[in-house]
C-alpha atoms as a PDB file:
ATOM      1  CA  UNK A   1       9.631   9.601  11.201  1.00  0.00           C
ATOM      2  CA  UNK A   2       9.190   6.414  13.053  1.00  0.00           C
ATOM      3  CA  UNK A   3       8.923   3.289  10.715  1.00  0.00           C
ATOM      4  CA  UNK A   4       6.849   0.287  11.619  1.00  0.00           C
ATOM      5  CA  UNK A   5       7.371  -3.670   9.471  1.00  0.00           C
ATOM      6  CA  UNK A   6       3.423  -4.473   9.718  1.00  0.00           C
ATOM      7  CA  UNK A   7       4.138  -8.512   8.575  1.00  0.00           C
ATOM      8  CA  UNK A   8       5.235 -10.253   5.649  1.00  0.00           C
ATOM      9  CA  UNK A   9       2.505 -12.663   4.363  1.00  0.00           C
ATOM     10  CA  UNK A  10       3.418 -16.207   2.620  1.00  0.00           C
ATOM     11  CA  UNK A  11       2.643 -15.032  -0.788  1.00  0.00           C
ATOM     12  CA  UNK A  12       5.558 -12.581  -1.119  1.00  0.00           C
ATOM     13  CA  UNK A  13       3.400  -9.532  -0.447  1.00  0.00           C
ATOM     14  CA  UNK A  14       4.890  -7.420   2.075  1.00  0.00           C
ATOM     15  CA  UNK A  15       3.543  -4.912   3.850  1.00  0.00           C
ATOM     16  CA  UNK A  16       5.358  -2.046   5.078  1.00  0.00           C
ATOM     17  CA  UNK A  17       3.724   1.391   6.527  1.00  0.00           C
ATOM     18  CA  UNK A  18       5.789   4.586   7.220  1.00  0.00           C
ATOM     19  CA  UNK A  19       4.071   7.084   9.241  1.00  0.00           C
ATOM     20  CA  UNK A  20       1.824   6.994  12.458  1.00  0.00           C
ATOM     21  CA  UNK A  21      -1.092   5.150  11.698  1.00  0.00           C
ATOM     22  CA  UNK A  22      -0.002   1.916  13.800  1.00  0.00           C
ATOM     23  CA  UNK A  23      -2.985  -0.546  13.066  1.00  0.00           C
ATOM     24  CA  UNK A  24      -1.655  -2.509   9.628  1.00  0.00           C
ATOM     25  CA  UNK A  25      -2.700  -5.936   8.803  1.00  0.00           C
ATOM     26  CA  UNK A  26      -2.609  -8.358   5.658  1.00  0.00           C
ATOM     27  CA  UNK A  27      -6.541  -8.622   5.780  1.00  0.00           C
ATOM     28  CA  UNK A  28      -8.617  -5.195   6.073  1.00  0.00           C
ATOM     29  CA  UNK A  29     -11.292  -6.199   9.223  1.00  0.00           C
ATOM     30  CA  UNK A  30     -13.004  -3.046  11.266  1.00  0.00           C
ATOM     31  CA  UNK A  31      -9.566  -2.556  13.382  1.00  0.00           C
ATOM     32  CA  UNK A  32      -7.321  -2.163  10.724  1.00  0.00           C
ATOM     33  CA  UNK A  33      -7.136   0.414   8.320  1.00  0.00           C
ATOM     34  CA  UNK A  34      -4.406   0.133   5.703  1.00  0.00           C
ATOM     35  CA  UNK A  35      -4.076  -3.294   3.434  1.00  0.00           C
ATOM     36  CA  UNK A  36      -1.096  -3.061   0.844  1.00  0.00           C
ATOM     37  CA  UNK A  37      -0.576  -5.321  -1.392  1.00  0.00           C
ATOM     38  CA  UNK A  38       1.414  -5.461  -5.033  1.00  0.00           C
ATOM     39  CA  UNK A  39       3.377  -7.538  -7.648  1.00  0.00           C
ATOM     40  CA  UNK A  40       5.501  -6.200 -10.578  1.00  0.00           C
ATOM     41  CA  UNK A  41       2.373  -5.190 -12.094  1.00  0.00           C
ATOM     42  CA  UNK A  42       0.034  -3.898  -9.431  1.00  0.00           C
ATOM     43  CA  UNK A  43       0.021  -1.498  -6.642  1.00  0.00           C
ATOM     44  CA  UNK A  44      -3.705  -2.243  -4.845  1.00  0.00           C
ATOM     45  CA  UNK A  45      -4.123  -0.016  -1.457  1.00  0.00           C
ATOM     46  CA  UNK A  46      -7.231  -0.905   0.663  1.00  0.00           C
ATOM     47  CA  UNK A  47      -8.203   1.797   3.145  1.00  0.00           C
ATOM     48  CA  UNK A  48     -10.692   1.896   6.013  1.00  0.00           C
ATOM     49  CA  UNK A  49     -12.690   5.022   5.586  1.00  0.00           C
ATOM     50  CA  UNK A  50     -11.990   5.211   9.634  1.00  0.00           C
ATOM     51  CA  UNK A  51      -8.390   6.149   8.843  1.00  0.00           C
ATOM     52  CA  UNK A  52      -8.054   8.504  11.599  1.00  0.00           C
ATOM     53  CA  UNK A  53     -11.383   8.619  13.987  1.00  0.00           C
ATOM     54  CA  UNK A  54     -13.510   5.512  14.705  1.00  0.00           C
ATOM     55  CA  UNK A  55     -16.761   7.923  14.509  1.00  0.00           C
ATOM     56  CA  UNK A  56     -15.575  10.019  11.129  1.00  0.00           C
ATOM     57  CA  UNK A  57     -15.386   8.481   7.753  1.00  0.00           C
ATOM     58  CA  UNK A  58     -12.801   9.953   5.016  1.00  0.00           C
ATOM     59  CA  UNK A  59     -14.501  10.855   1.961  1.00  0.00           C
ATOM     60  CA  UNK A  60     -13.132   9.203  -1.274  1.00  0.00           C
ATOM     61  CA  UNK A  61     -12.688  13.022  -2.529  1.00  0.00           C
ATOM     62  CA  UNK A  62      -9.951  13.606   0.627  1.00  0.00           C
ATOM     63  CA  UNK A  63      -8.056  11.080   0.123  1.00  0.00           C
ATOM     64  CA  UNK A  64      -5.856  10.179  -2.804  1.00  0.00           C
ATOM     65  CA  UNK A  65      -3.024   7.643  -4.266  1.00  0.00           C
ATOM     66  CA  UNK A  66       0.782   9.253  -4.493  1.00  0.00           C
ATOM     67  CA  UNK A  67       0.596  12.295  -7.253  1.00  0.00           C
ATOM     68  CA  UNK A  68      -3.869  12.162  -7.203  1.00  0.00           C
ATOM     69  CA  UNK A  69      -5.018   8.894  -8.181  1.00  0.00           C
ATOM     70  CA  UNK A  70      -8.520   8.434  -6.737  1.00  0.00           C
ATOM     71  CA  UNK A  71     -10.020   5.743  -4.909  1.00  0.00           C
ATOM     72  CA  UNK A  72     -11.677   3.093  -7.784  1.00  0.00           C
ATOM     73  CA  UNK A  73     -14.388   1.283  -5.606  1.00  0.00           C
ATOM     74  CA  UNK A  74     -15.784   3.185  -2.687  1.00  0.00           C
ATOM     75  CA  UNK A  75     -17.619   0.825  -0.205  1.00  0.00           C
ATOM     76  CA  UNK A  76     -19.487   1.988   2.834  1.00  0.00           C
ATOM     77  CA  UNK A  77     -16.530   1.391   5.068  1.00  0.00           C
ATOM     78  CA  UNK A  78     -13.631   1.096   2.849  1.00  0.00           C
ATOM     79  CA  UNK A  79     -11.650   3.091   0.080  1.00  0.00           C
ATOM     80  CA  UNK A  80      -9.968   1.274  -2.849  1.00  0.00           C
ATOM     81  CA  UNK A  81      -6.891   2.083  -4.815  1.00  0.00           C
ATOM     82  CA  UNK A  82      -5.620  -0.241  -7.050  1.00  0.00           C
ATOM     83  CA  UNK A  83      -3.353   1.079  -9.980  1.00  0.00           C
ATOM     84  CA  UNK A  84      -0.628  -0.360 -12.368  1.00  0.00           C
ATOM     85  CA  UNK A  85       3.061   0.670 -11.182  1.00  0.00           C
ATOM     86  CA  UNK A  86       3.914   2.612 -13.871  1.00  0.00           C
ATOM     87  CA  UNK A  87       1.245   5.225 -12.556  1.00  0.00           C
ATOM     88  CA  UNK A  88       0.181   7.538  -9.805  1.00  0.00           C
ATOM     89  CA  UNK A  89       4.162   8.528  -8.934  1.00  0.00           C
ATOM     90  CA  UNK A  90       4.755   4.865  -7.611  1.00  0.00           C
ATOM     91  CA  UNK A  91       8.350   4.542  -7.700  1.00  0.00           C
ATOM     92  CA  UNK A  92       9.941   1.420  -8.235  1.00  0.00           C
ATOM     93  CA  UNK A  93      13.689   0.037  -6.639  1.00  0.00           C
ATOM     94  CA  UNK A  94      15.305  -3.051  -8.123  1.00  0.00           C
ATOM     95  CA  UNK A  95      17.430  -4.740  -5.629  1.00  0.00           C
ATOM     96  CA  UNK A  96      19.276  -8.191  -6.390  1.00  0.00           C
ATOM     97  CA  UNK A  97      17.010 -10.475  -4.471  1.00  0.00           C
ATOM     98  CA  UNK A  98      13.612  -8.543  -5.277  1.00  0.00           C
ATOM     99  CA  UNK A  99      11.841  -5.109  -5.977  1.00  0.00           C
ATOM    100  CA  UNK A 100      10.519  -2.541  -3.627  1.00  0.00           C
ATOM    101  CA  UNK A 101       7.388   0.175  -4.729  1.00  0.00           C
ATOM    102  CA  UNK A 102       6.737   3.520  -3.041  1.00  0.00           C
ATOM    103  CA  UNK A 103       3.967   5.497  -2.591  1.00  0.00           C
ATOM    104  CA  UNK A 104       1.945   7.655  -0.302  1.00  0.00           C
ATOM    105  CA  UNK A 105      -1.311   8.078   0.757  1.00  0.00           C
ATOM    106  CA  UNK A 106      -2.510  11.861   0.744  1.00  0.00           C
ATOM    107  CA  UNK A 107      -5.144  12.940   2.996  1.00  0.00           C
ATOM    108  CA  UNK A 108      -6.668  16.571   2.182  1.00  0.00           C
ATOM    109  CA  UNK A 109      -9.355  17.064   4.629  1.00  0.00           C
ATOM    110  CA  UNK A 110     -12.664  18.940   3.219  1.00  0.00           C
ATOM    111  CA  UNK A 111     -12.517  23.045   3.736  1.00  0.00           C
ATOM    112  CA  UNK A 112      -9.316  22.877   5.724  1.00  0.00           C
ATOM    113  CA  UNK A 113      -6.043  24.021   4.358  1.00  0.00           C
ATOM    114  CA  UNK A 114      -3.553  21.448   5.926  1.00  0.00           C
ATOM    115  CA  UNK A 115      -2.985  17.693   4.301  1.00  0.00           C
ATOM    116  CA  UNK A 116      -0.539  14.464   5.630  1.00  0.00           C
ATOM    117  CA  UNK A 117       0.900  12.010   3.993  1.00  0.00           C
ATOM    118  CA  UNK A 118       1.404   7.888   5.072  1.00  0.00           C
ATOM    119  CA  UNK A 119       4.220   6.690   3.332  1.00  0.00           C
ATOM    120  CA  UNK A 120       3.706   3.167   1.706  1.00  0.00           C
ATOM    121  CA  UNK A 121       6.096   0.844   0.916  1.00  0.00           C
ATOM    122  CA  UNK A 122       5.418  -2.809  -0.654  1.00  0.00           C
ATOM    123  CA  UNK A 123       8.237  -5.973  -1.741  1.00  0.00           C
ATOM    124  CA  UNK A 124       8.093  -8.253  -4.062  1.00  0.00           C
ATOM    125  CA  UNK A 125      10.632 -11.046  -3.608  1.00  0.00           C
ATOM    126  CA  UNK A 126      12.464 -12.715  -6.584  1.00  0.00           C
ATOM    127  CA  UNK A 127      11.851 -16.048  -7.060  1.00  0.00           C
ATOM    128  CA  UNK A 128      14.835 -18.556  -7.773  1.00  0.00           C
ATOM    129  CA  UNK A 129      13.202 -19.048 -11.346  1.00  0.00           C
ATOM    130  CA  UNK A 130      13.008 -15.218 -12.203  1.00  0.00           C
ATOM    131  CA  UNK A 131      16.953 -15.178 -10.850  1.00  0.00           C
ATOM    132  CA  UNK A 132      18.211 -18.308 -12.824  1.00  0.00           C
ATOM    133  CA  UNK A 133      15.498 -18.986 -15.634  1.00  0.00           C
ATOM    134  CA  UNK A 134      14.626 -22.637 -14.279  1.00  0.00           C
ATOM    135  CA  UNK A 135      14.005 -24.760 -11.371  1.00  0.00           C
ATOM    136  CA  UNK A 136      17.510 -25.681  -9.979  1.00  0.00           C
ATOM    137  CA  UNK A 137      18.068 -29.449 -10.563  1.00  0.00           C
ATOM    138  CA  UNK A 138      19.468 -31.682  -7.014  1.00  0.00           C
ATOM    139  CA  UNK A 139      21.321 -34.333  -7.480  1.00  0.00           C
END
């Protein structure tokens, strides 16, 4: 599956999209159509109901948040899932210099049998105060 680093915004939010939907961006606008964002507490997903097709809006009853979390606002263009990380399957990896969440978006498309999945992927960077407990004094 062919992997794509969308950016990495100031903040320490990164964004990181597995799958074939190429148009990723920190700020959701008409062309893009997958915002990720998350901290240790949060996993928030914002999704342009034009996922797939400029002309065909996904319905917030096909689409759905790693093991079925629904969408919690649905605007005319846009689908929003935003979900503590201790739910909806989102998986969690501790590494030494911050932690990485997984999930997946699952698209089930009305009376049709098939579904696909985008594979979601969002850091959080440590900061030196979570790794030492203070500021580092200078000298």
């Amino acid at each position: 599956m062919e992997e794509e680093l969308a950016s990495q915004n100031p903040r320490g939010k990164a964004i990181y999209v597995q799958g074939a939907v190429k148009r990723v961006s920190t700020s959701l606008s008409q062309k893009e159509v997958v915002l990720v964002e998350c901290s240790h507490h949060n996993f928030r997903v914002v999704v342009n109901r034009a996922l797939f097709y400029e002309d065909e809006l996904i319905g917030p009853d096909e689409l759905f948040l790693g093991t079925g979390c629904v969408a919690i606002h649905v605007r005319p263009n846009e689908l929003e899932f935003d979900y503590p990380v201790s739910l909806c399957g989102i998986v969690p990896q501790v590494f030494y210099d911050g932690s990485v969440f997984h999930s997946w978006l699952t698209y089930r498309p009305r009376n049709q049998v098939i579904s696909t999945e985008l594979h979601l992927q969002c850091l959080v960077p440590r900061s030196v105060q979570n790794i030492t407990g203070s500021l580092p004094e200078y000298q």
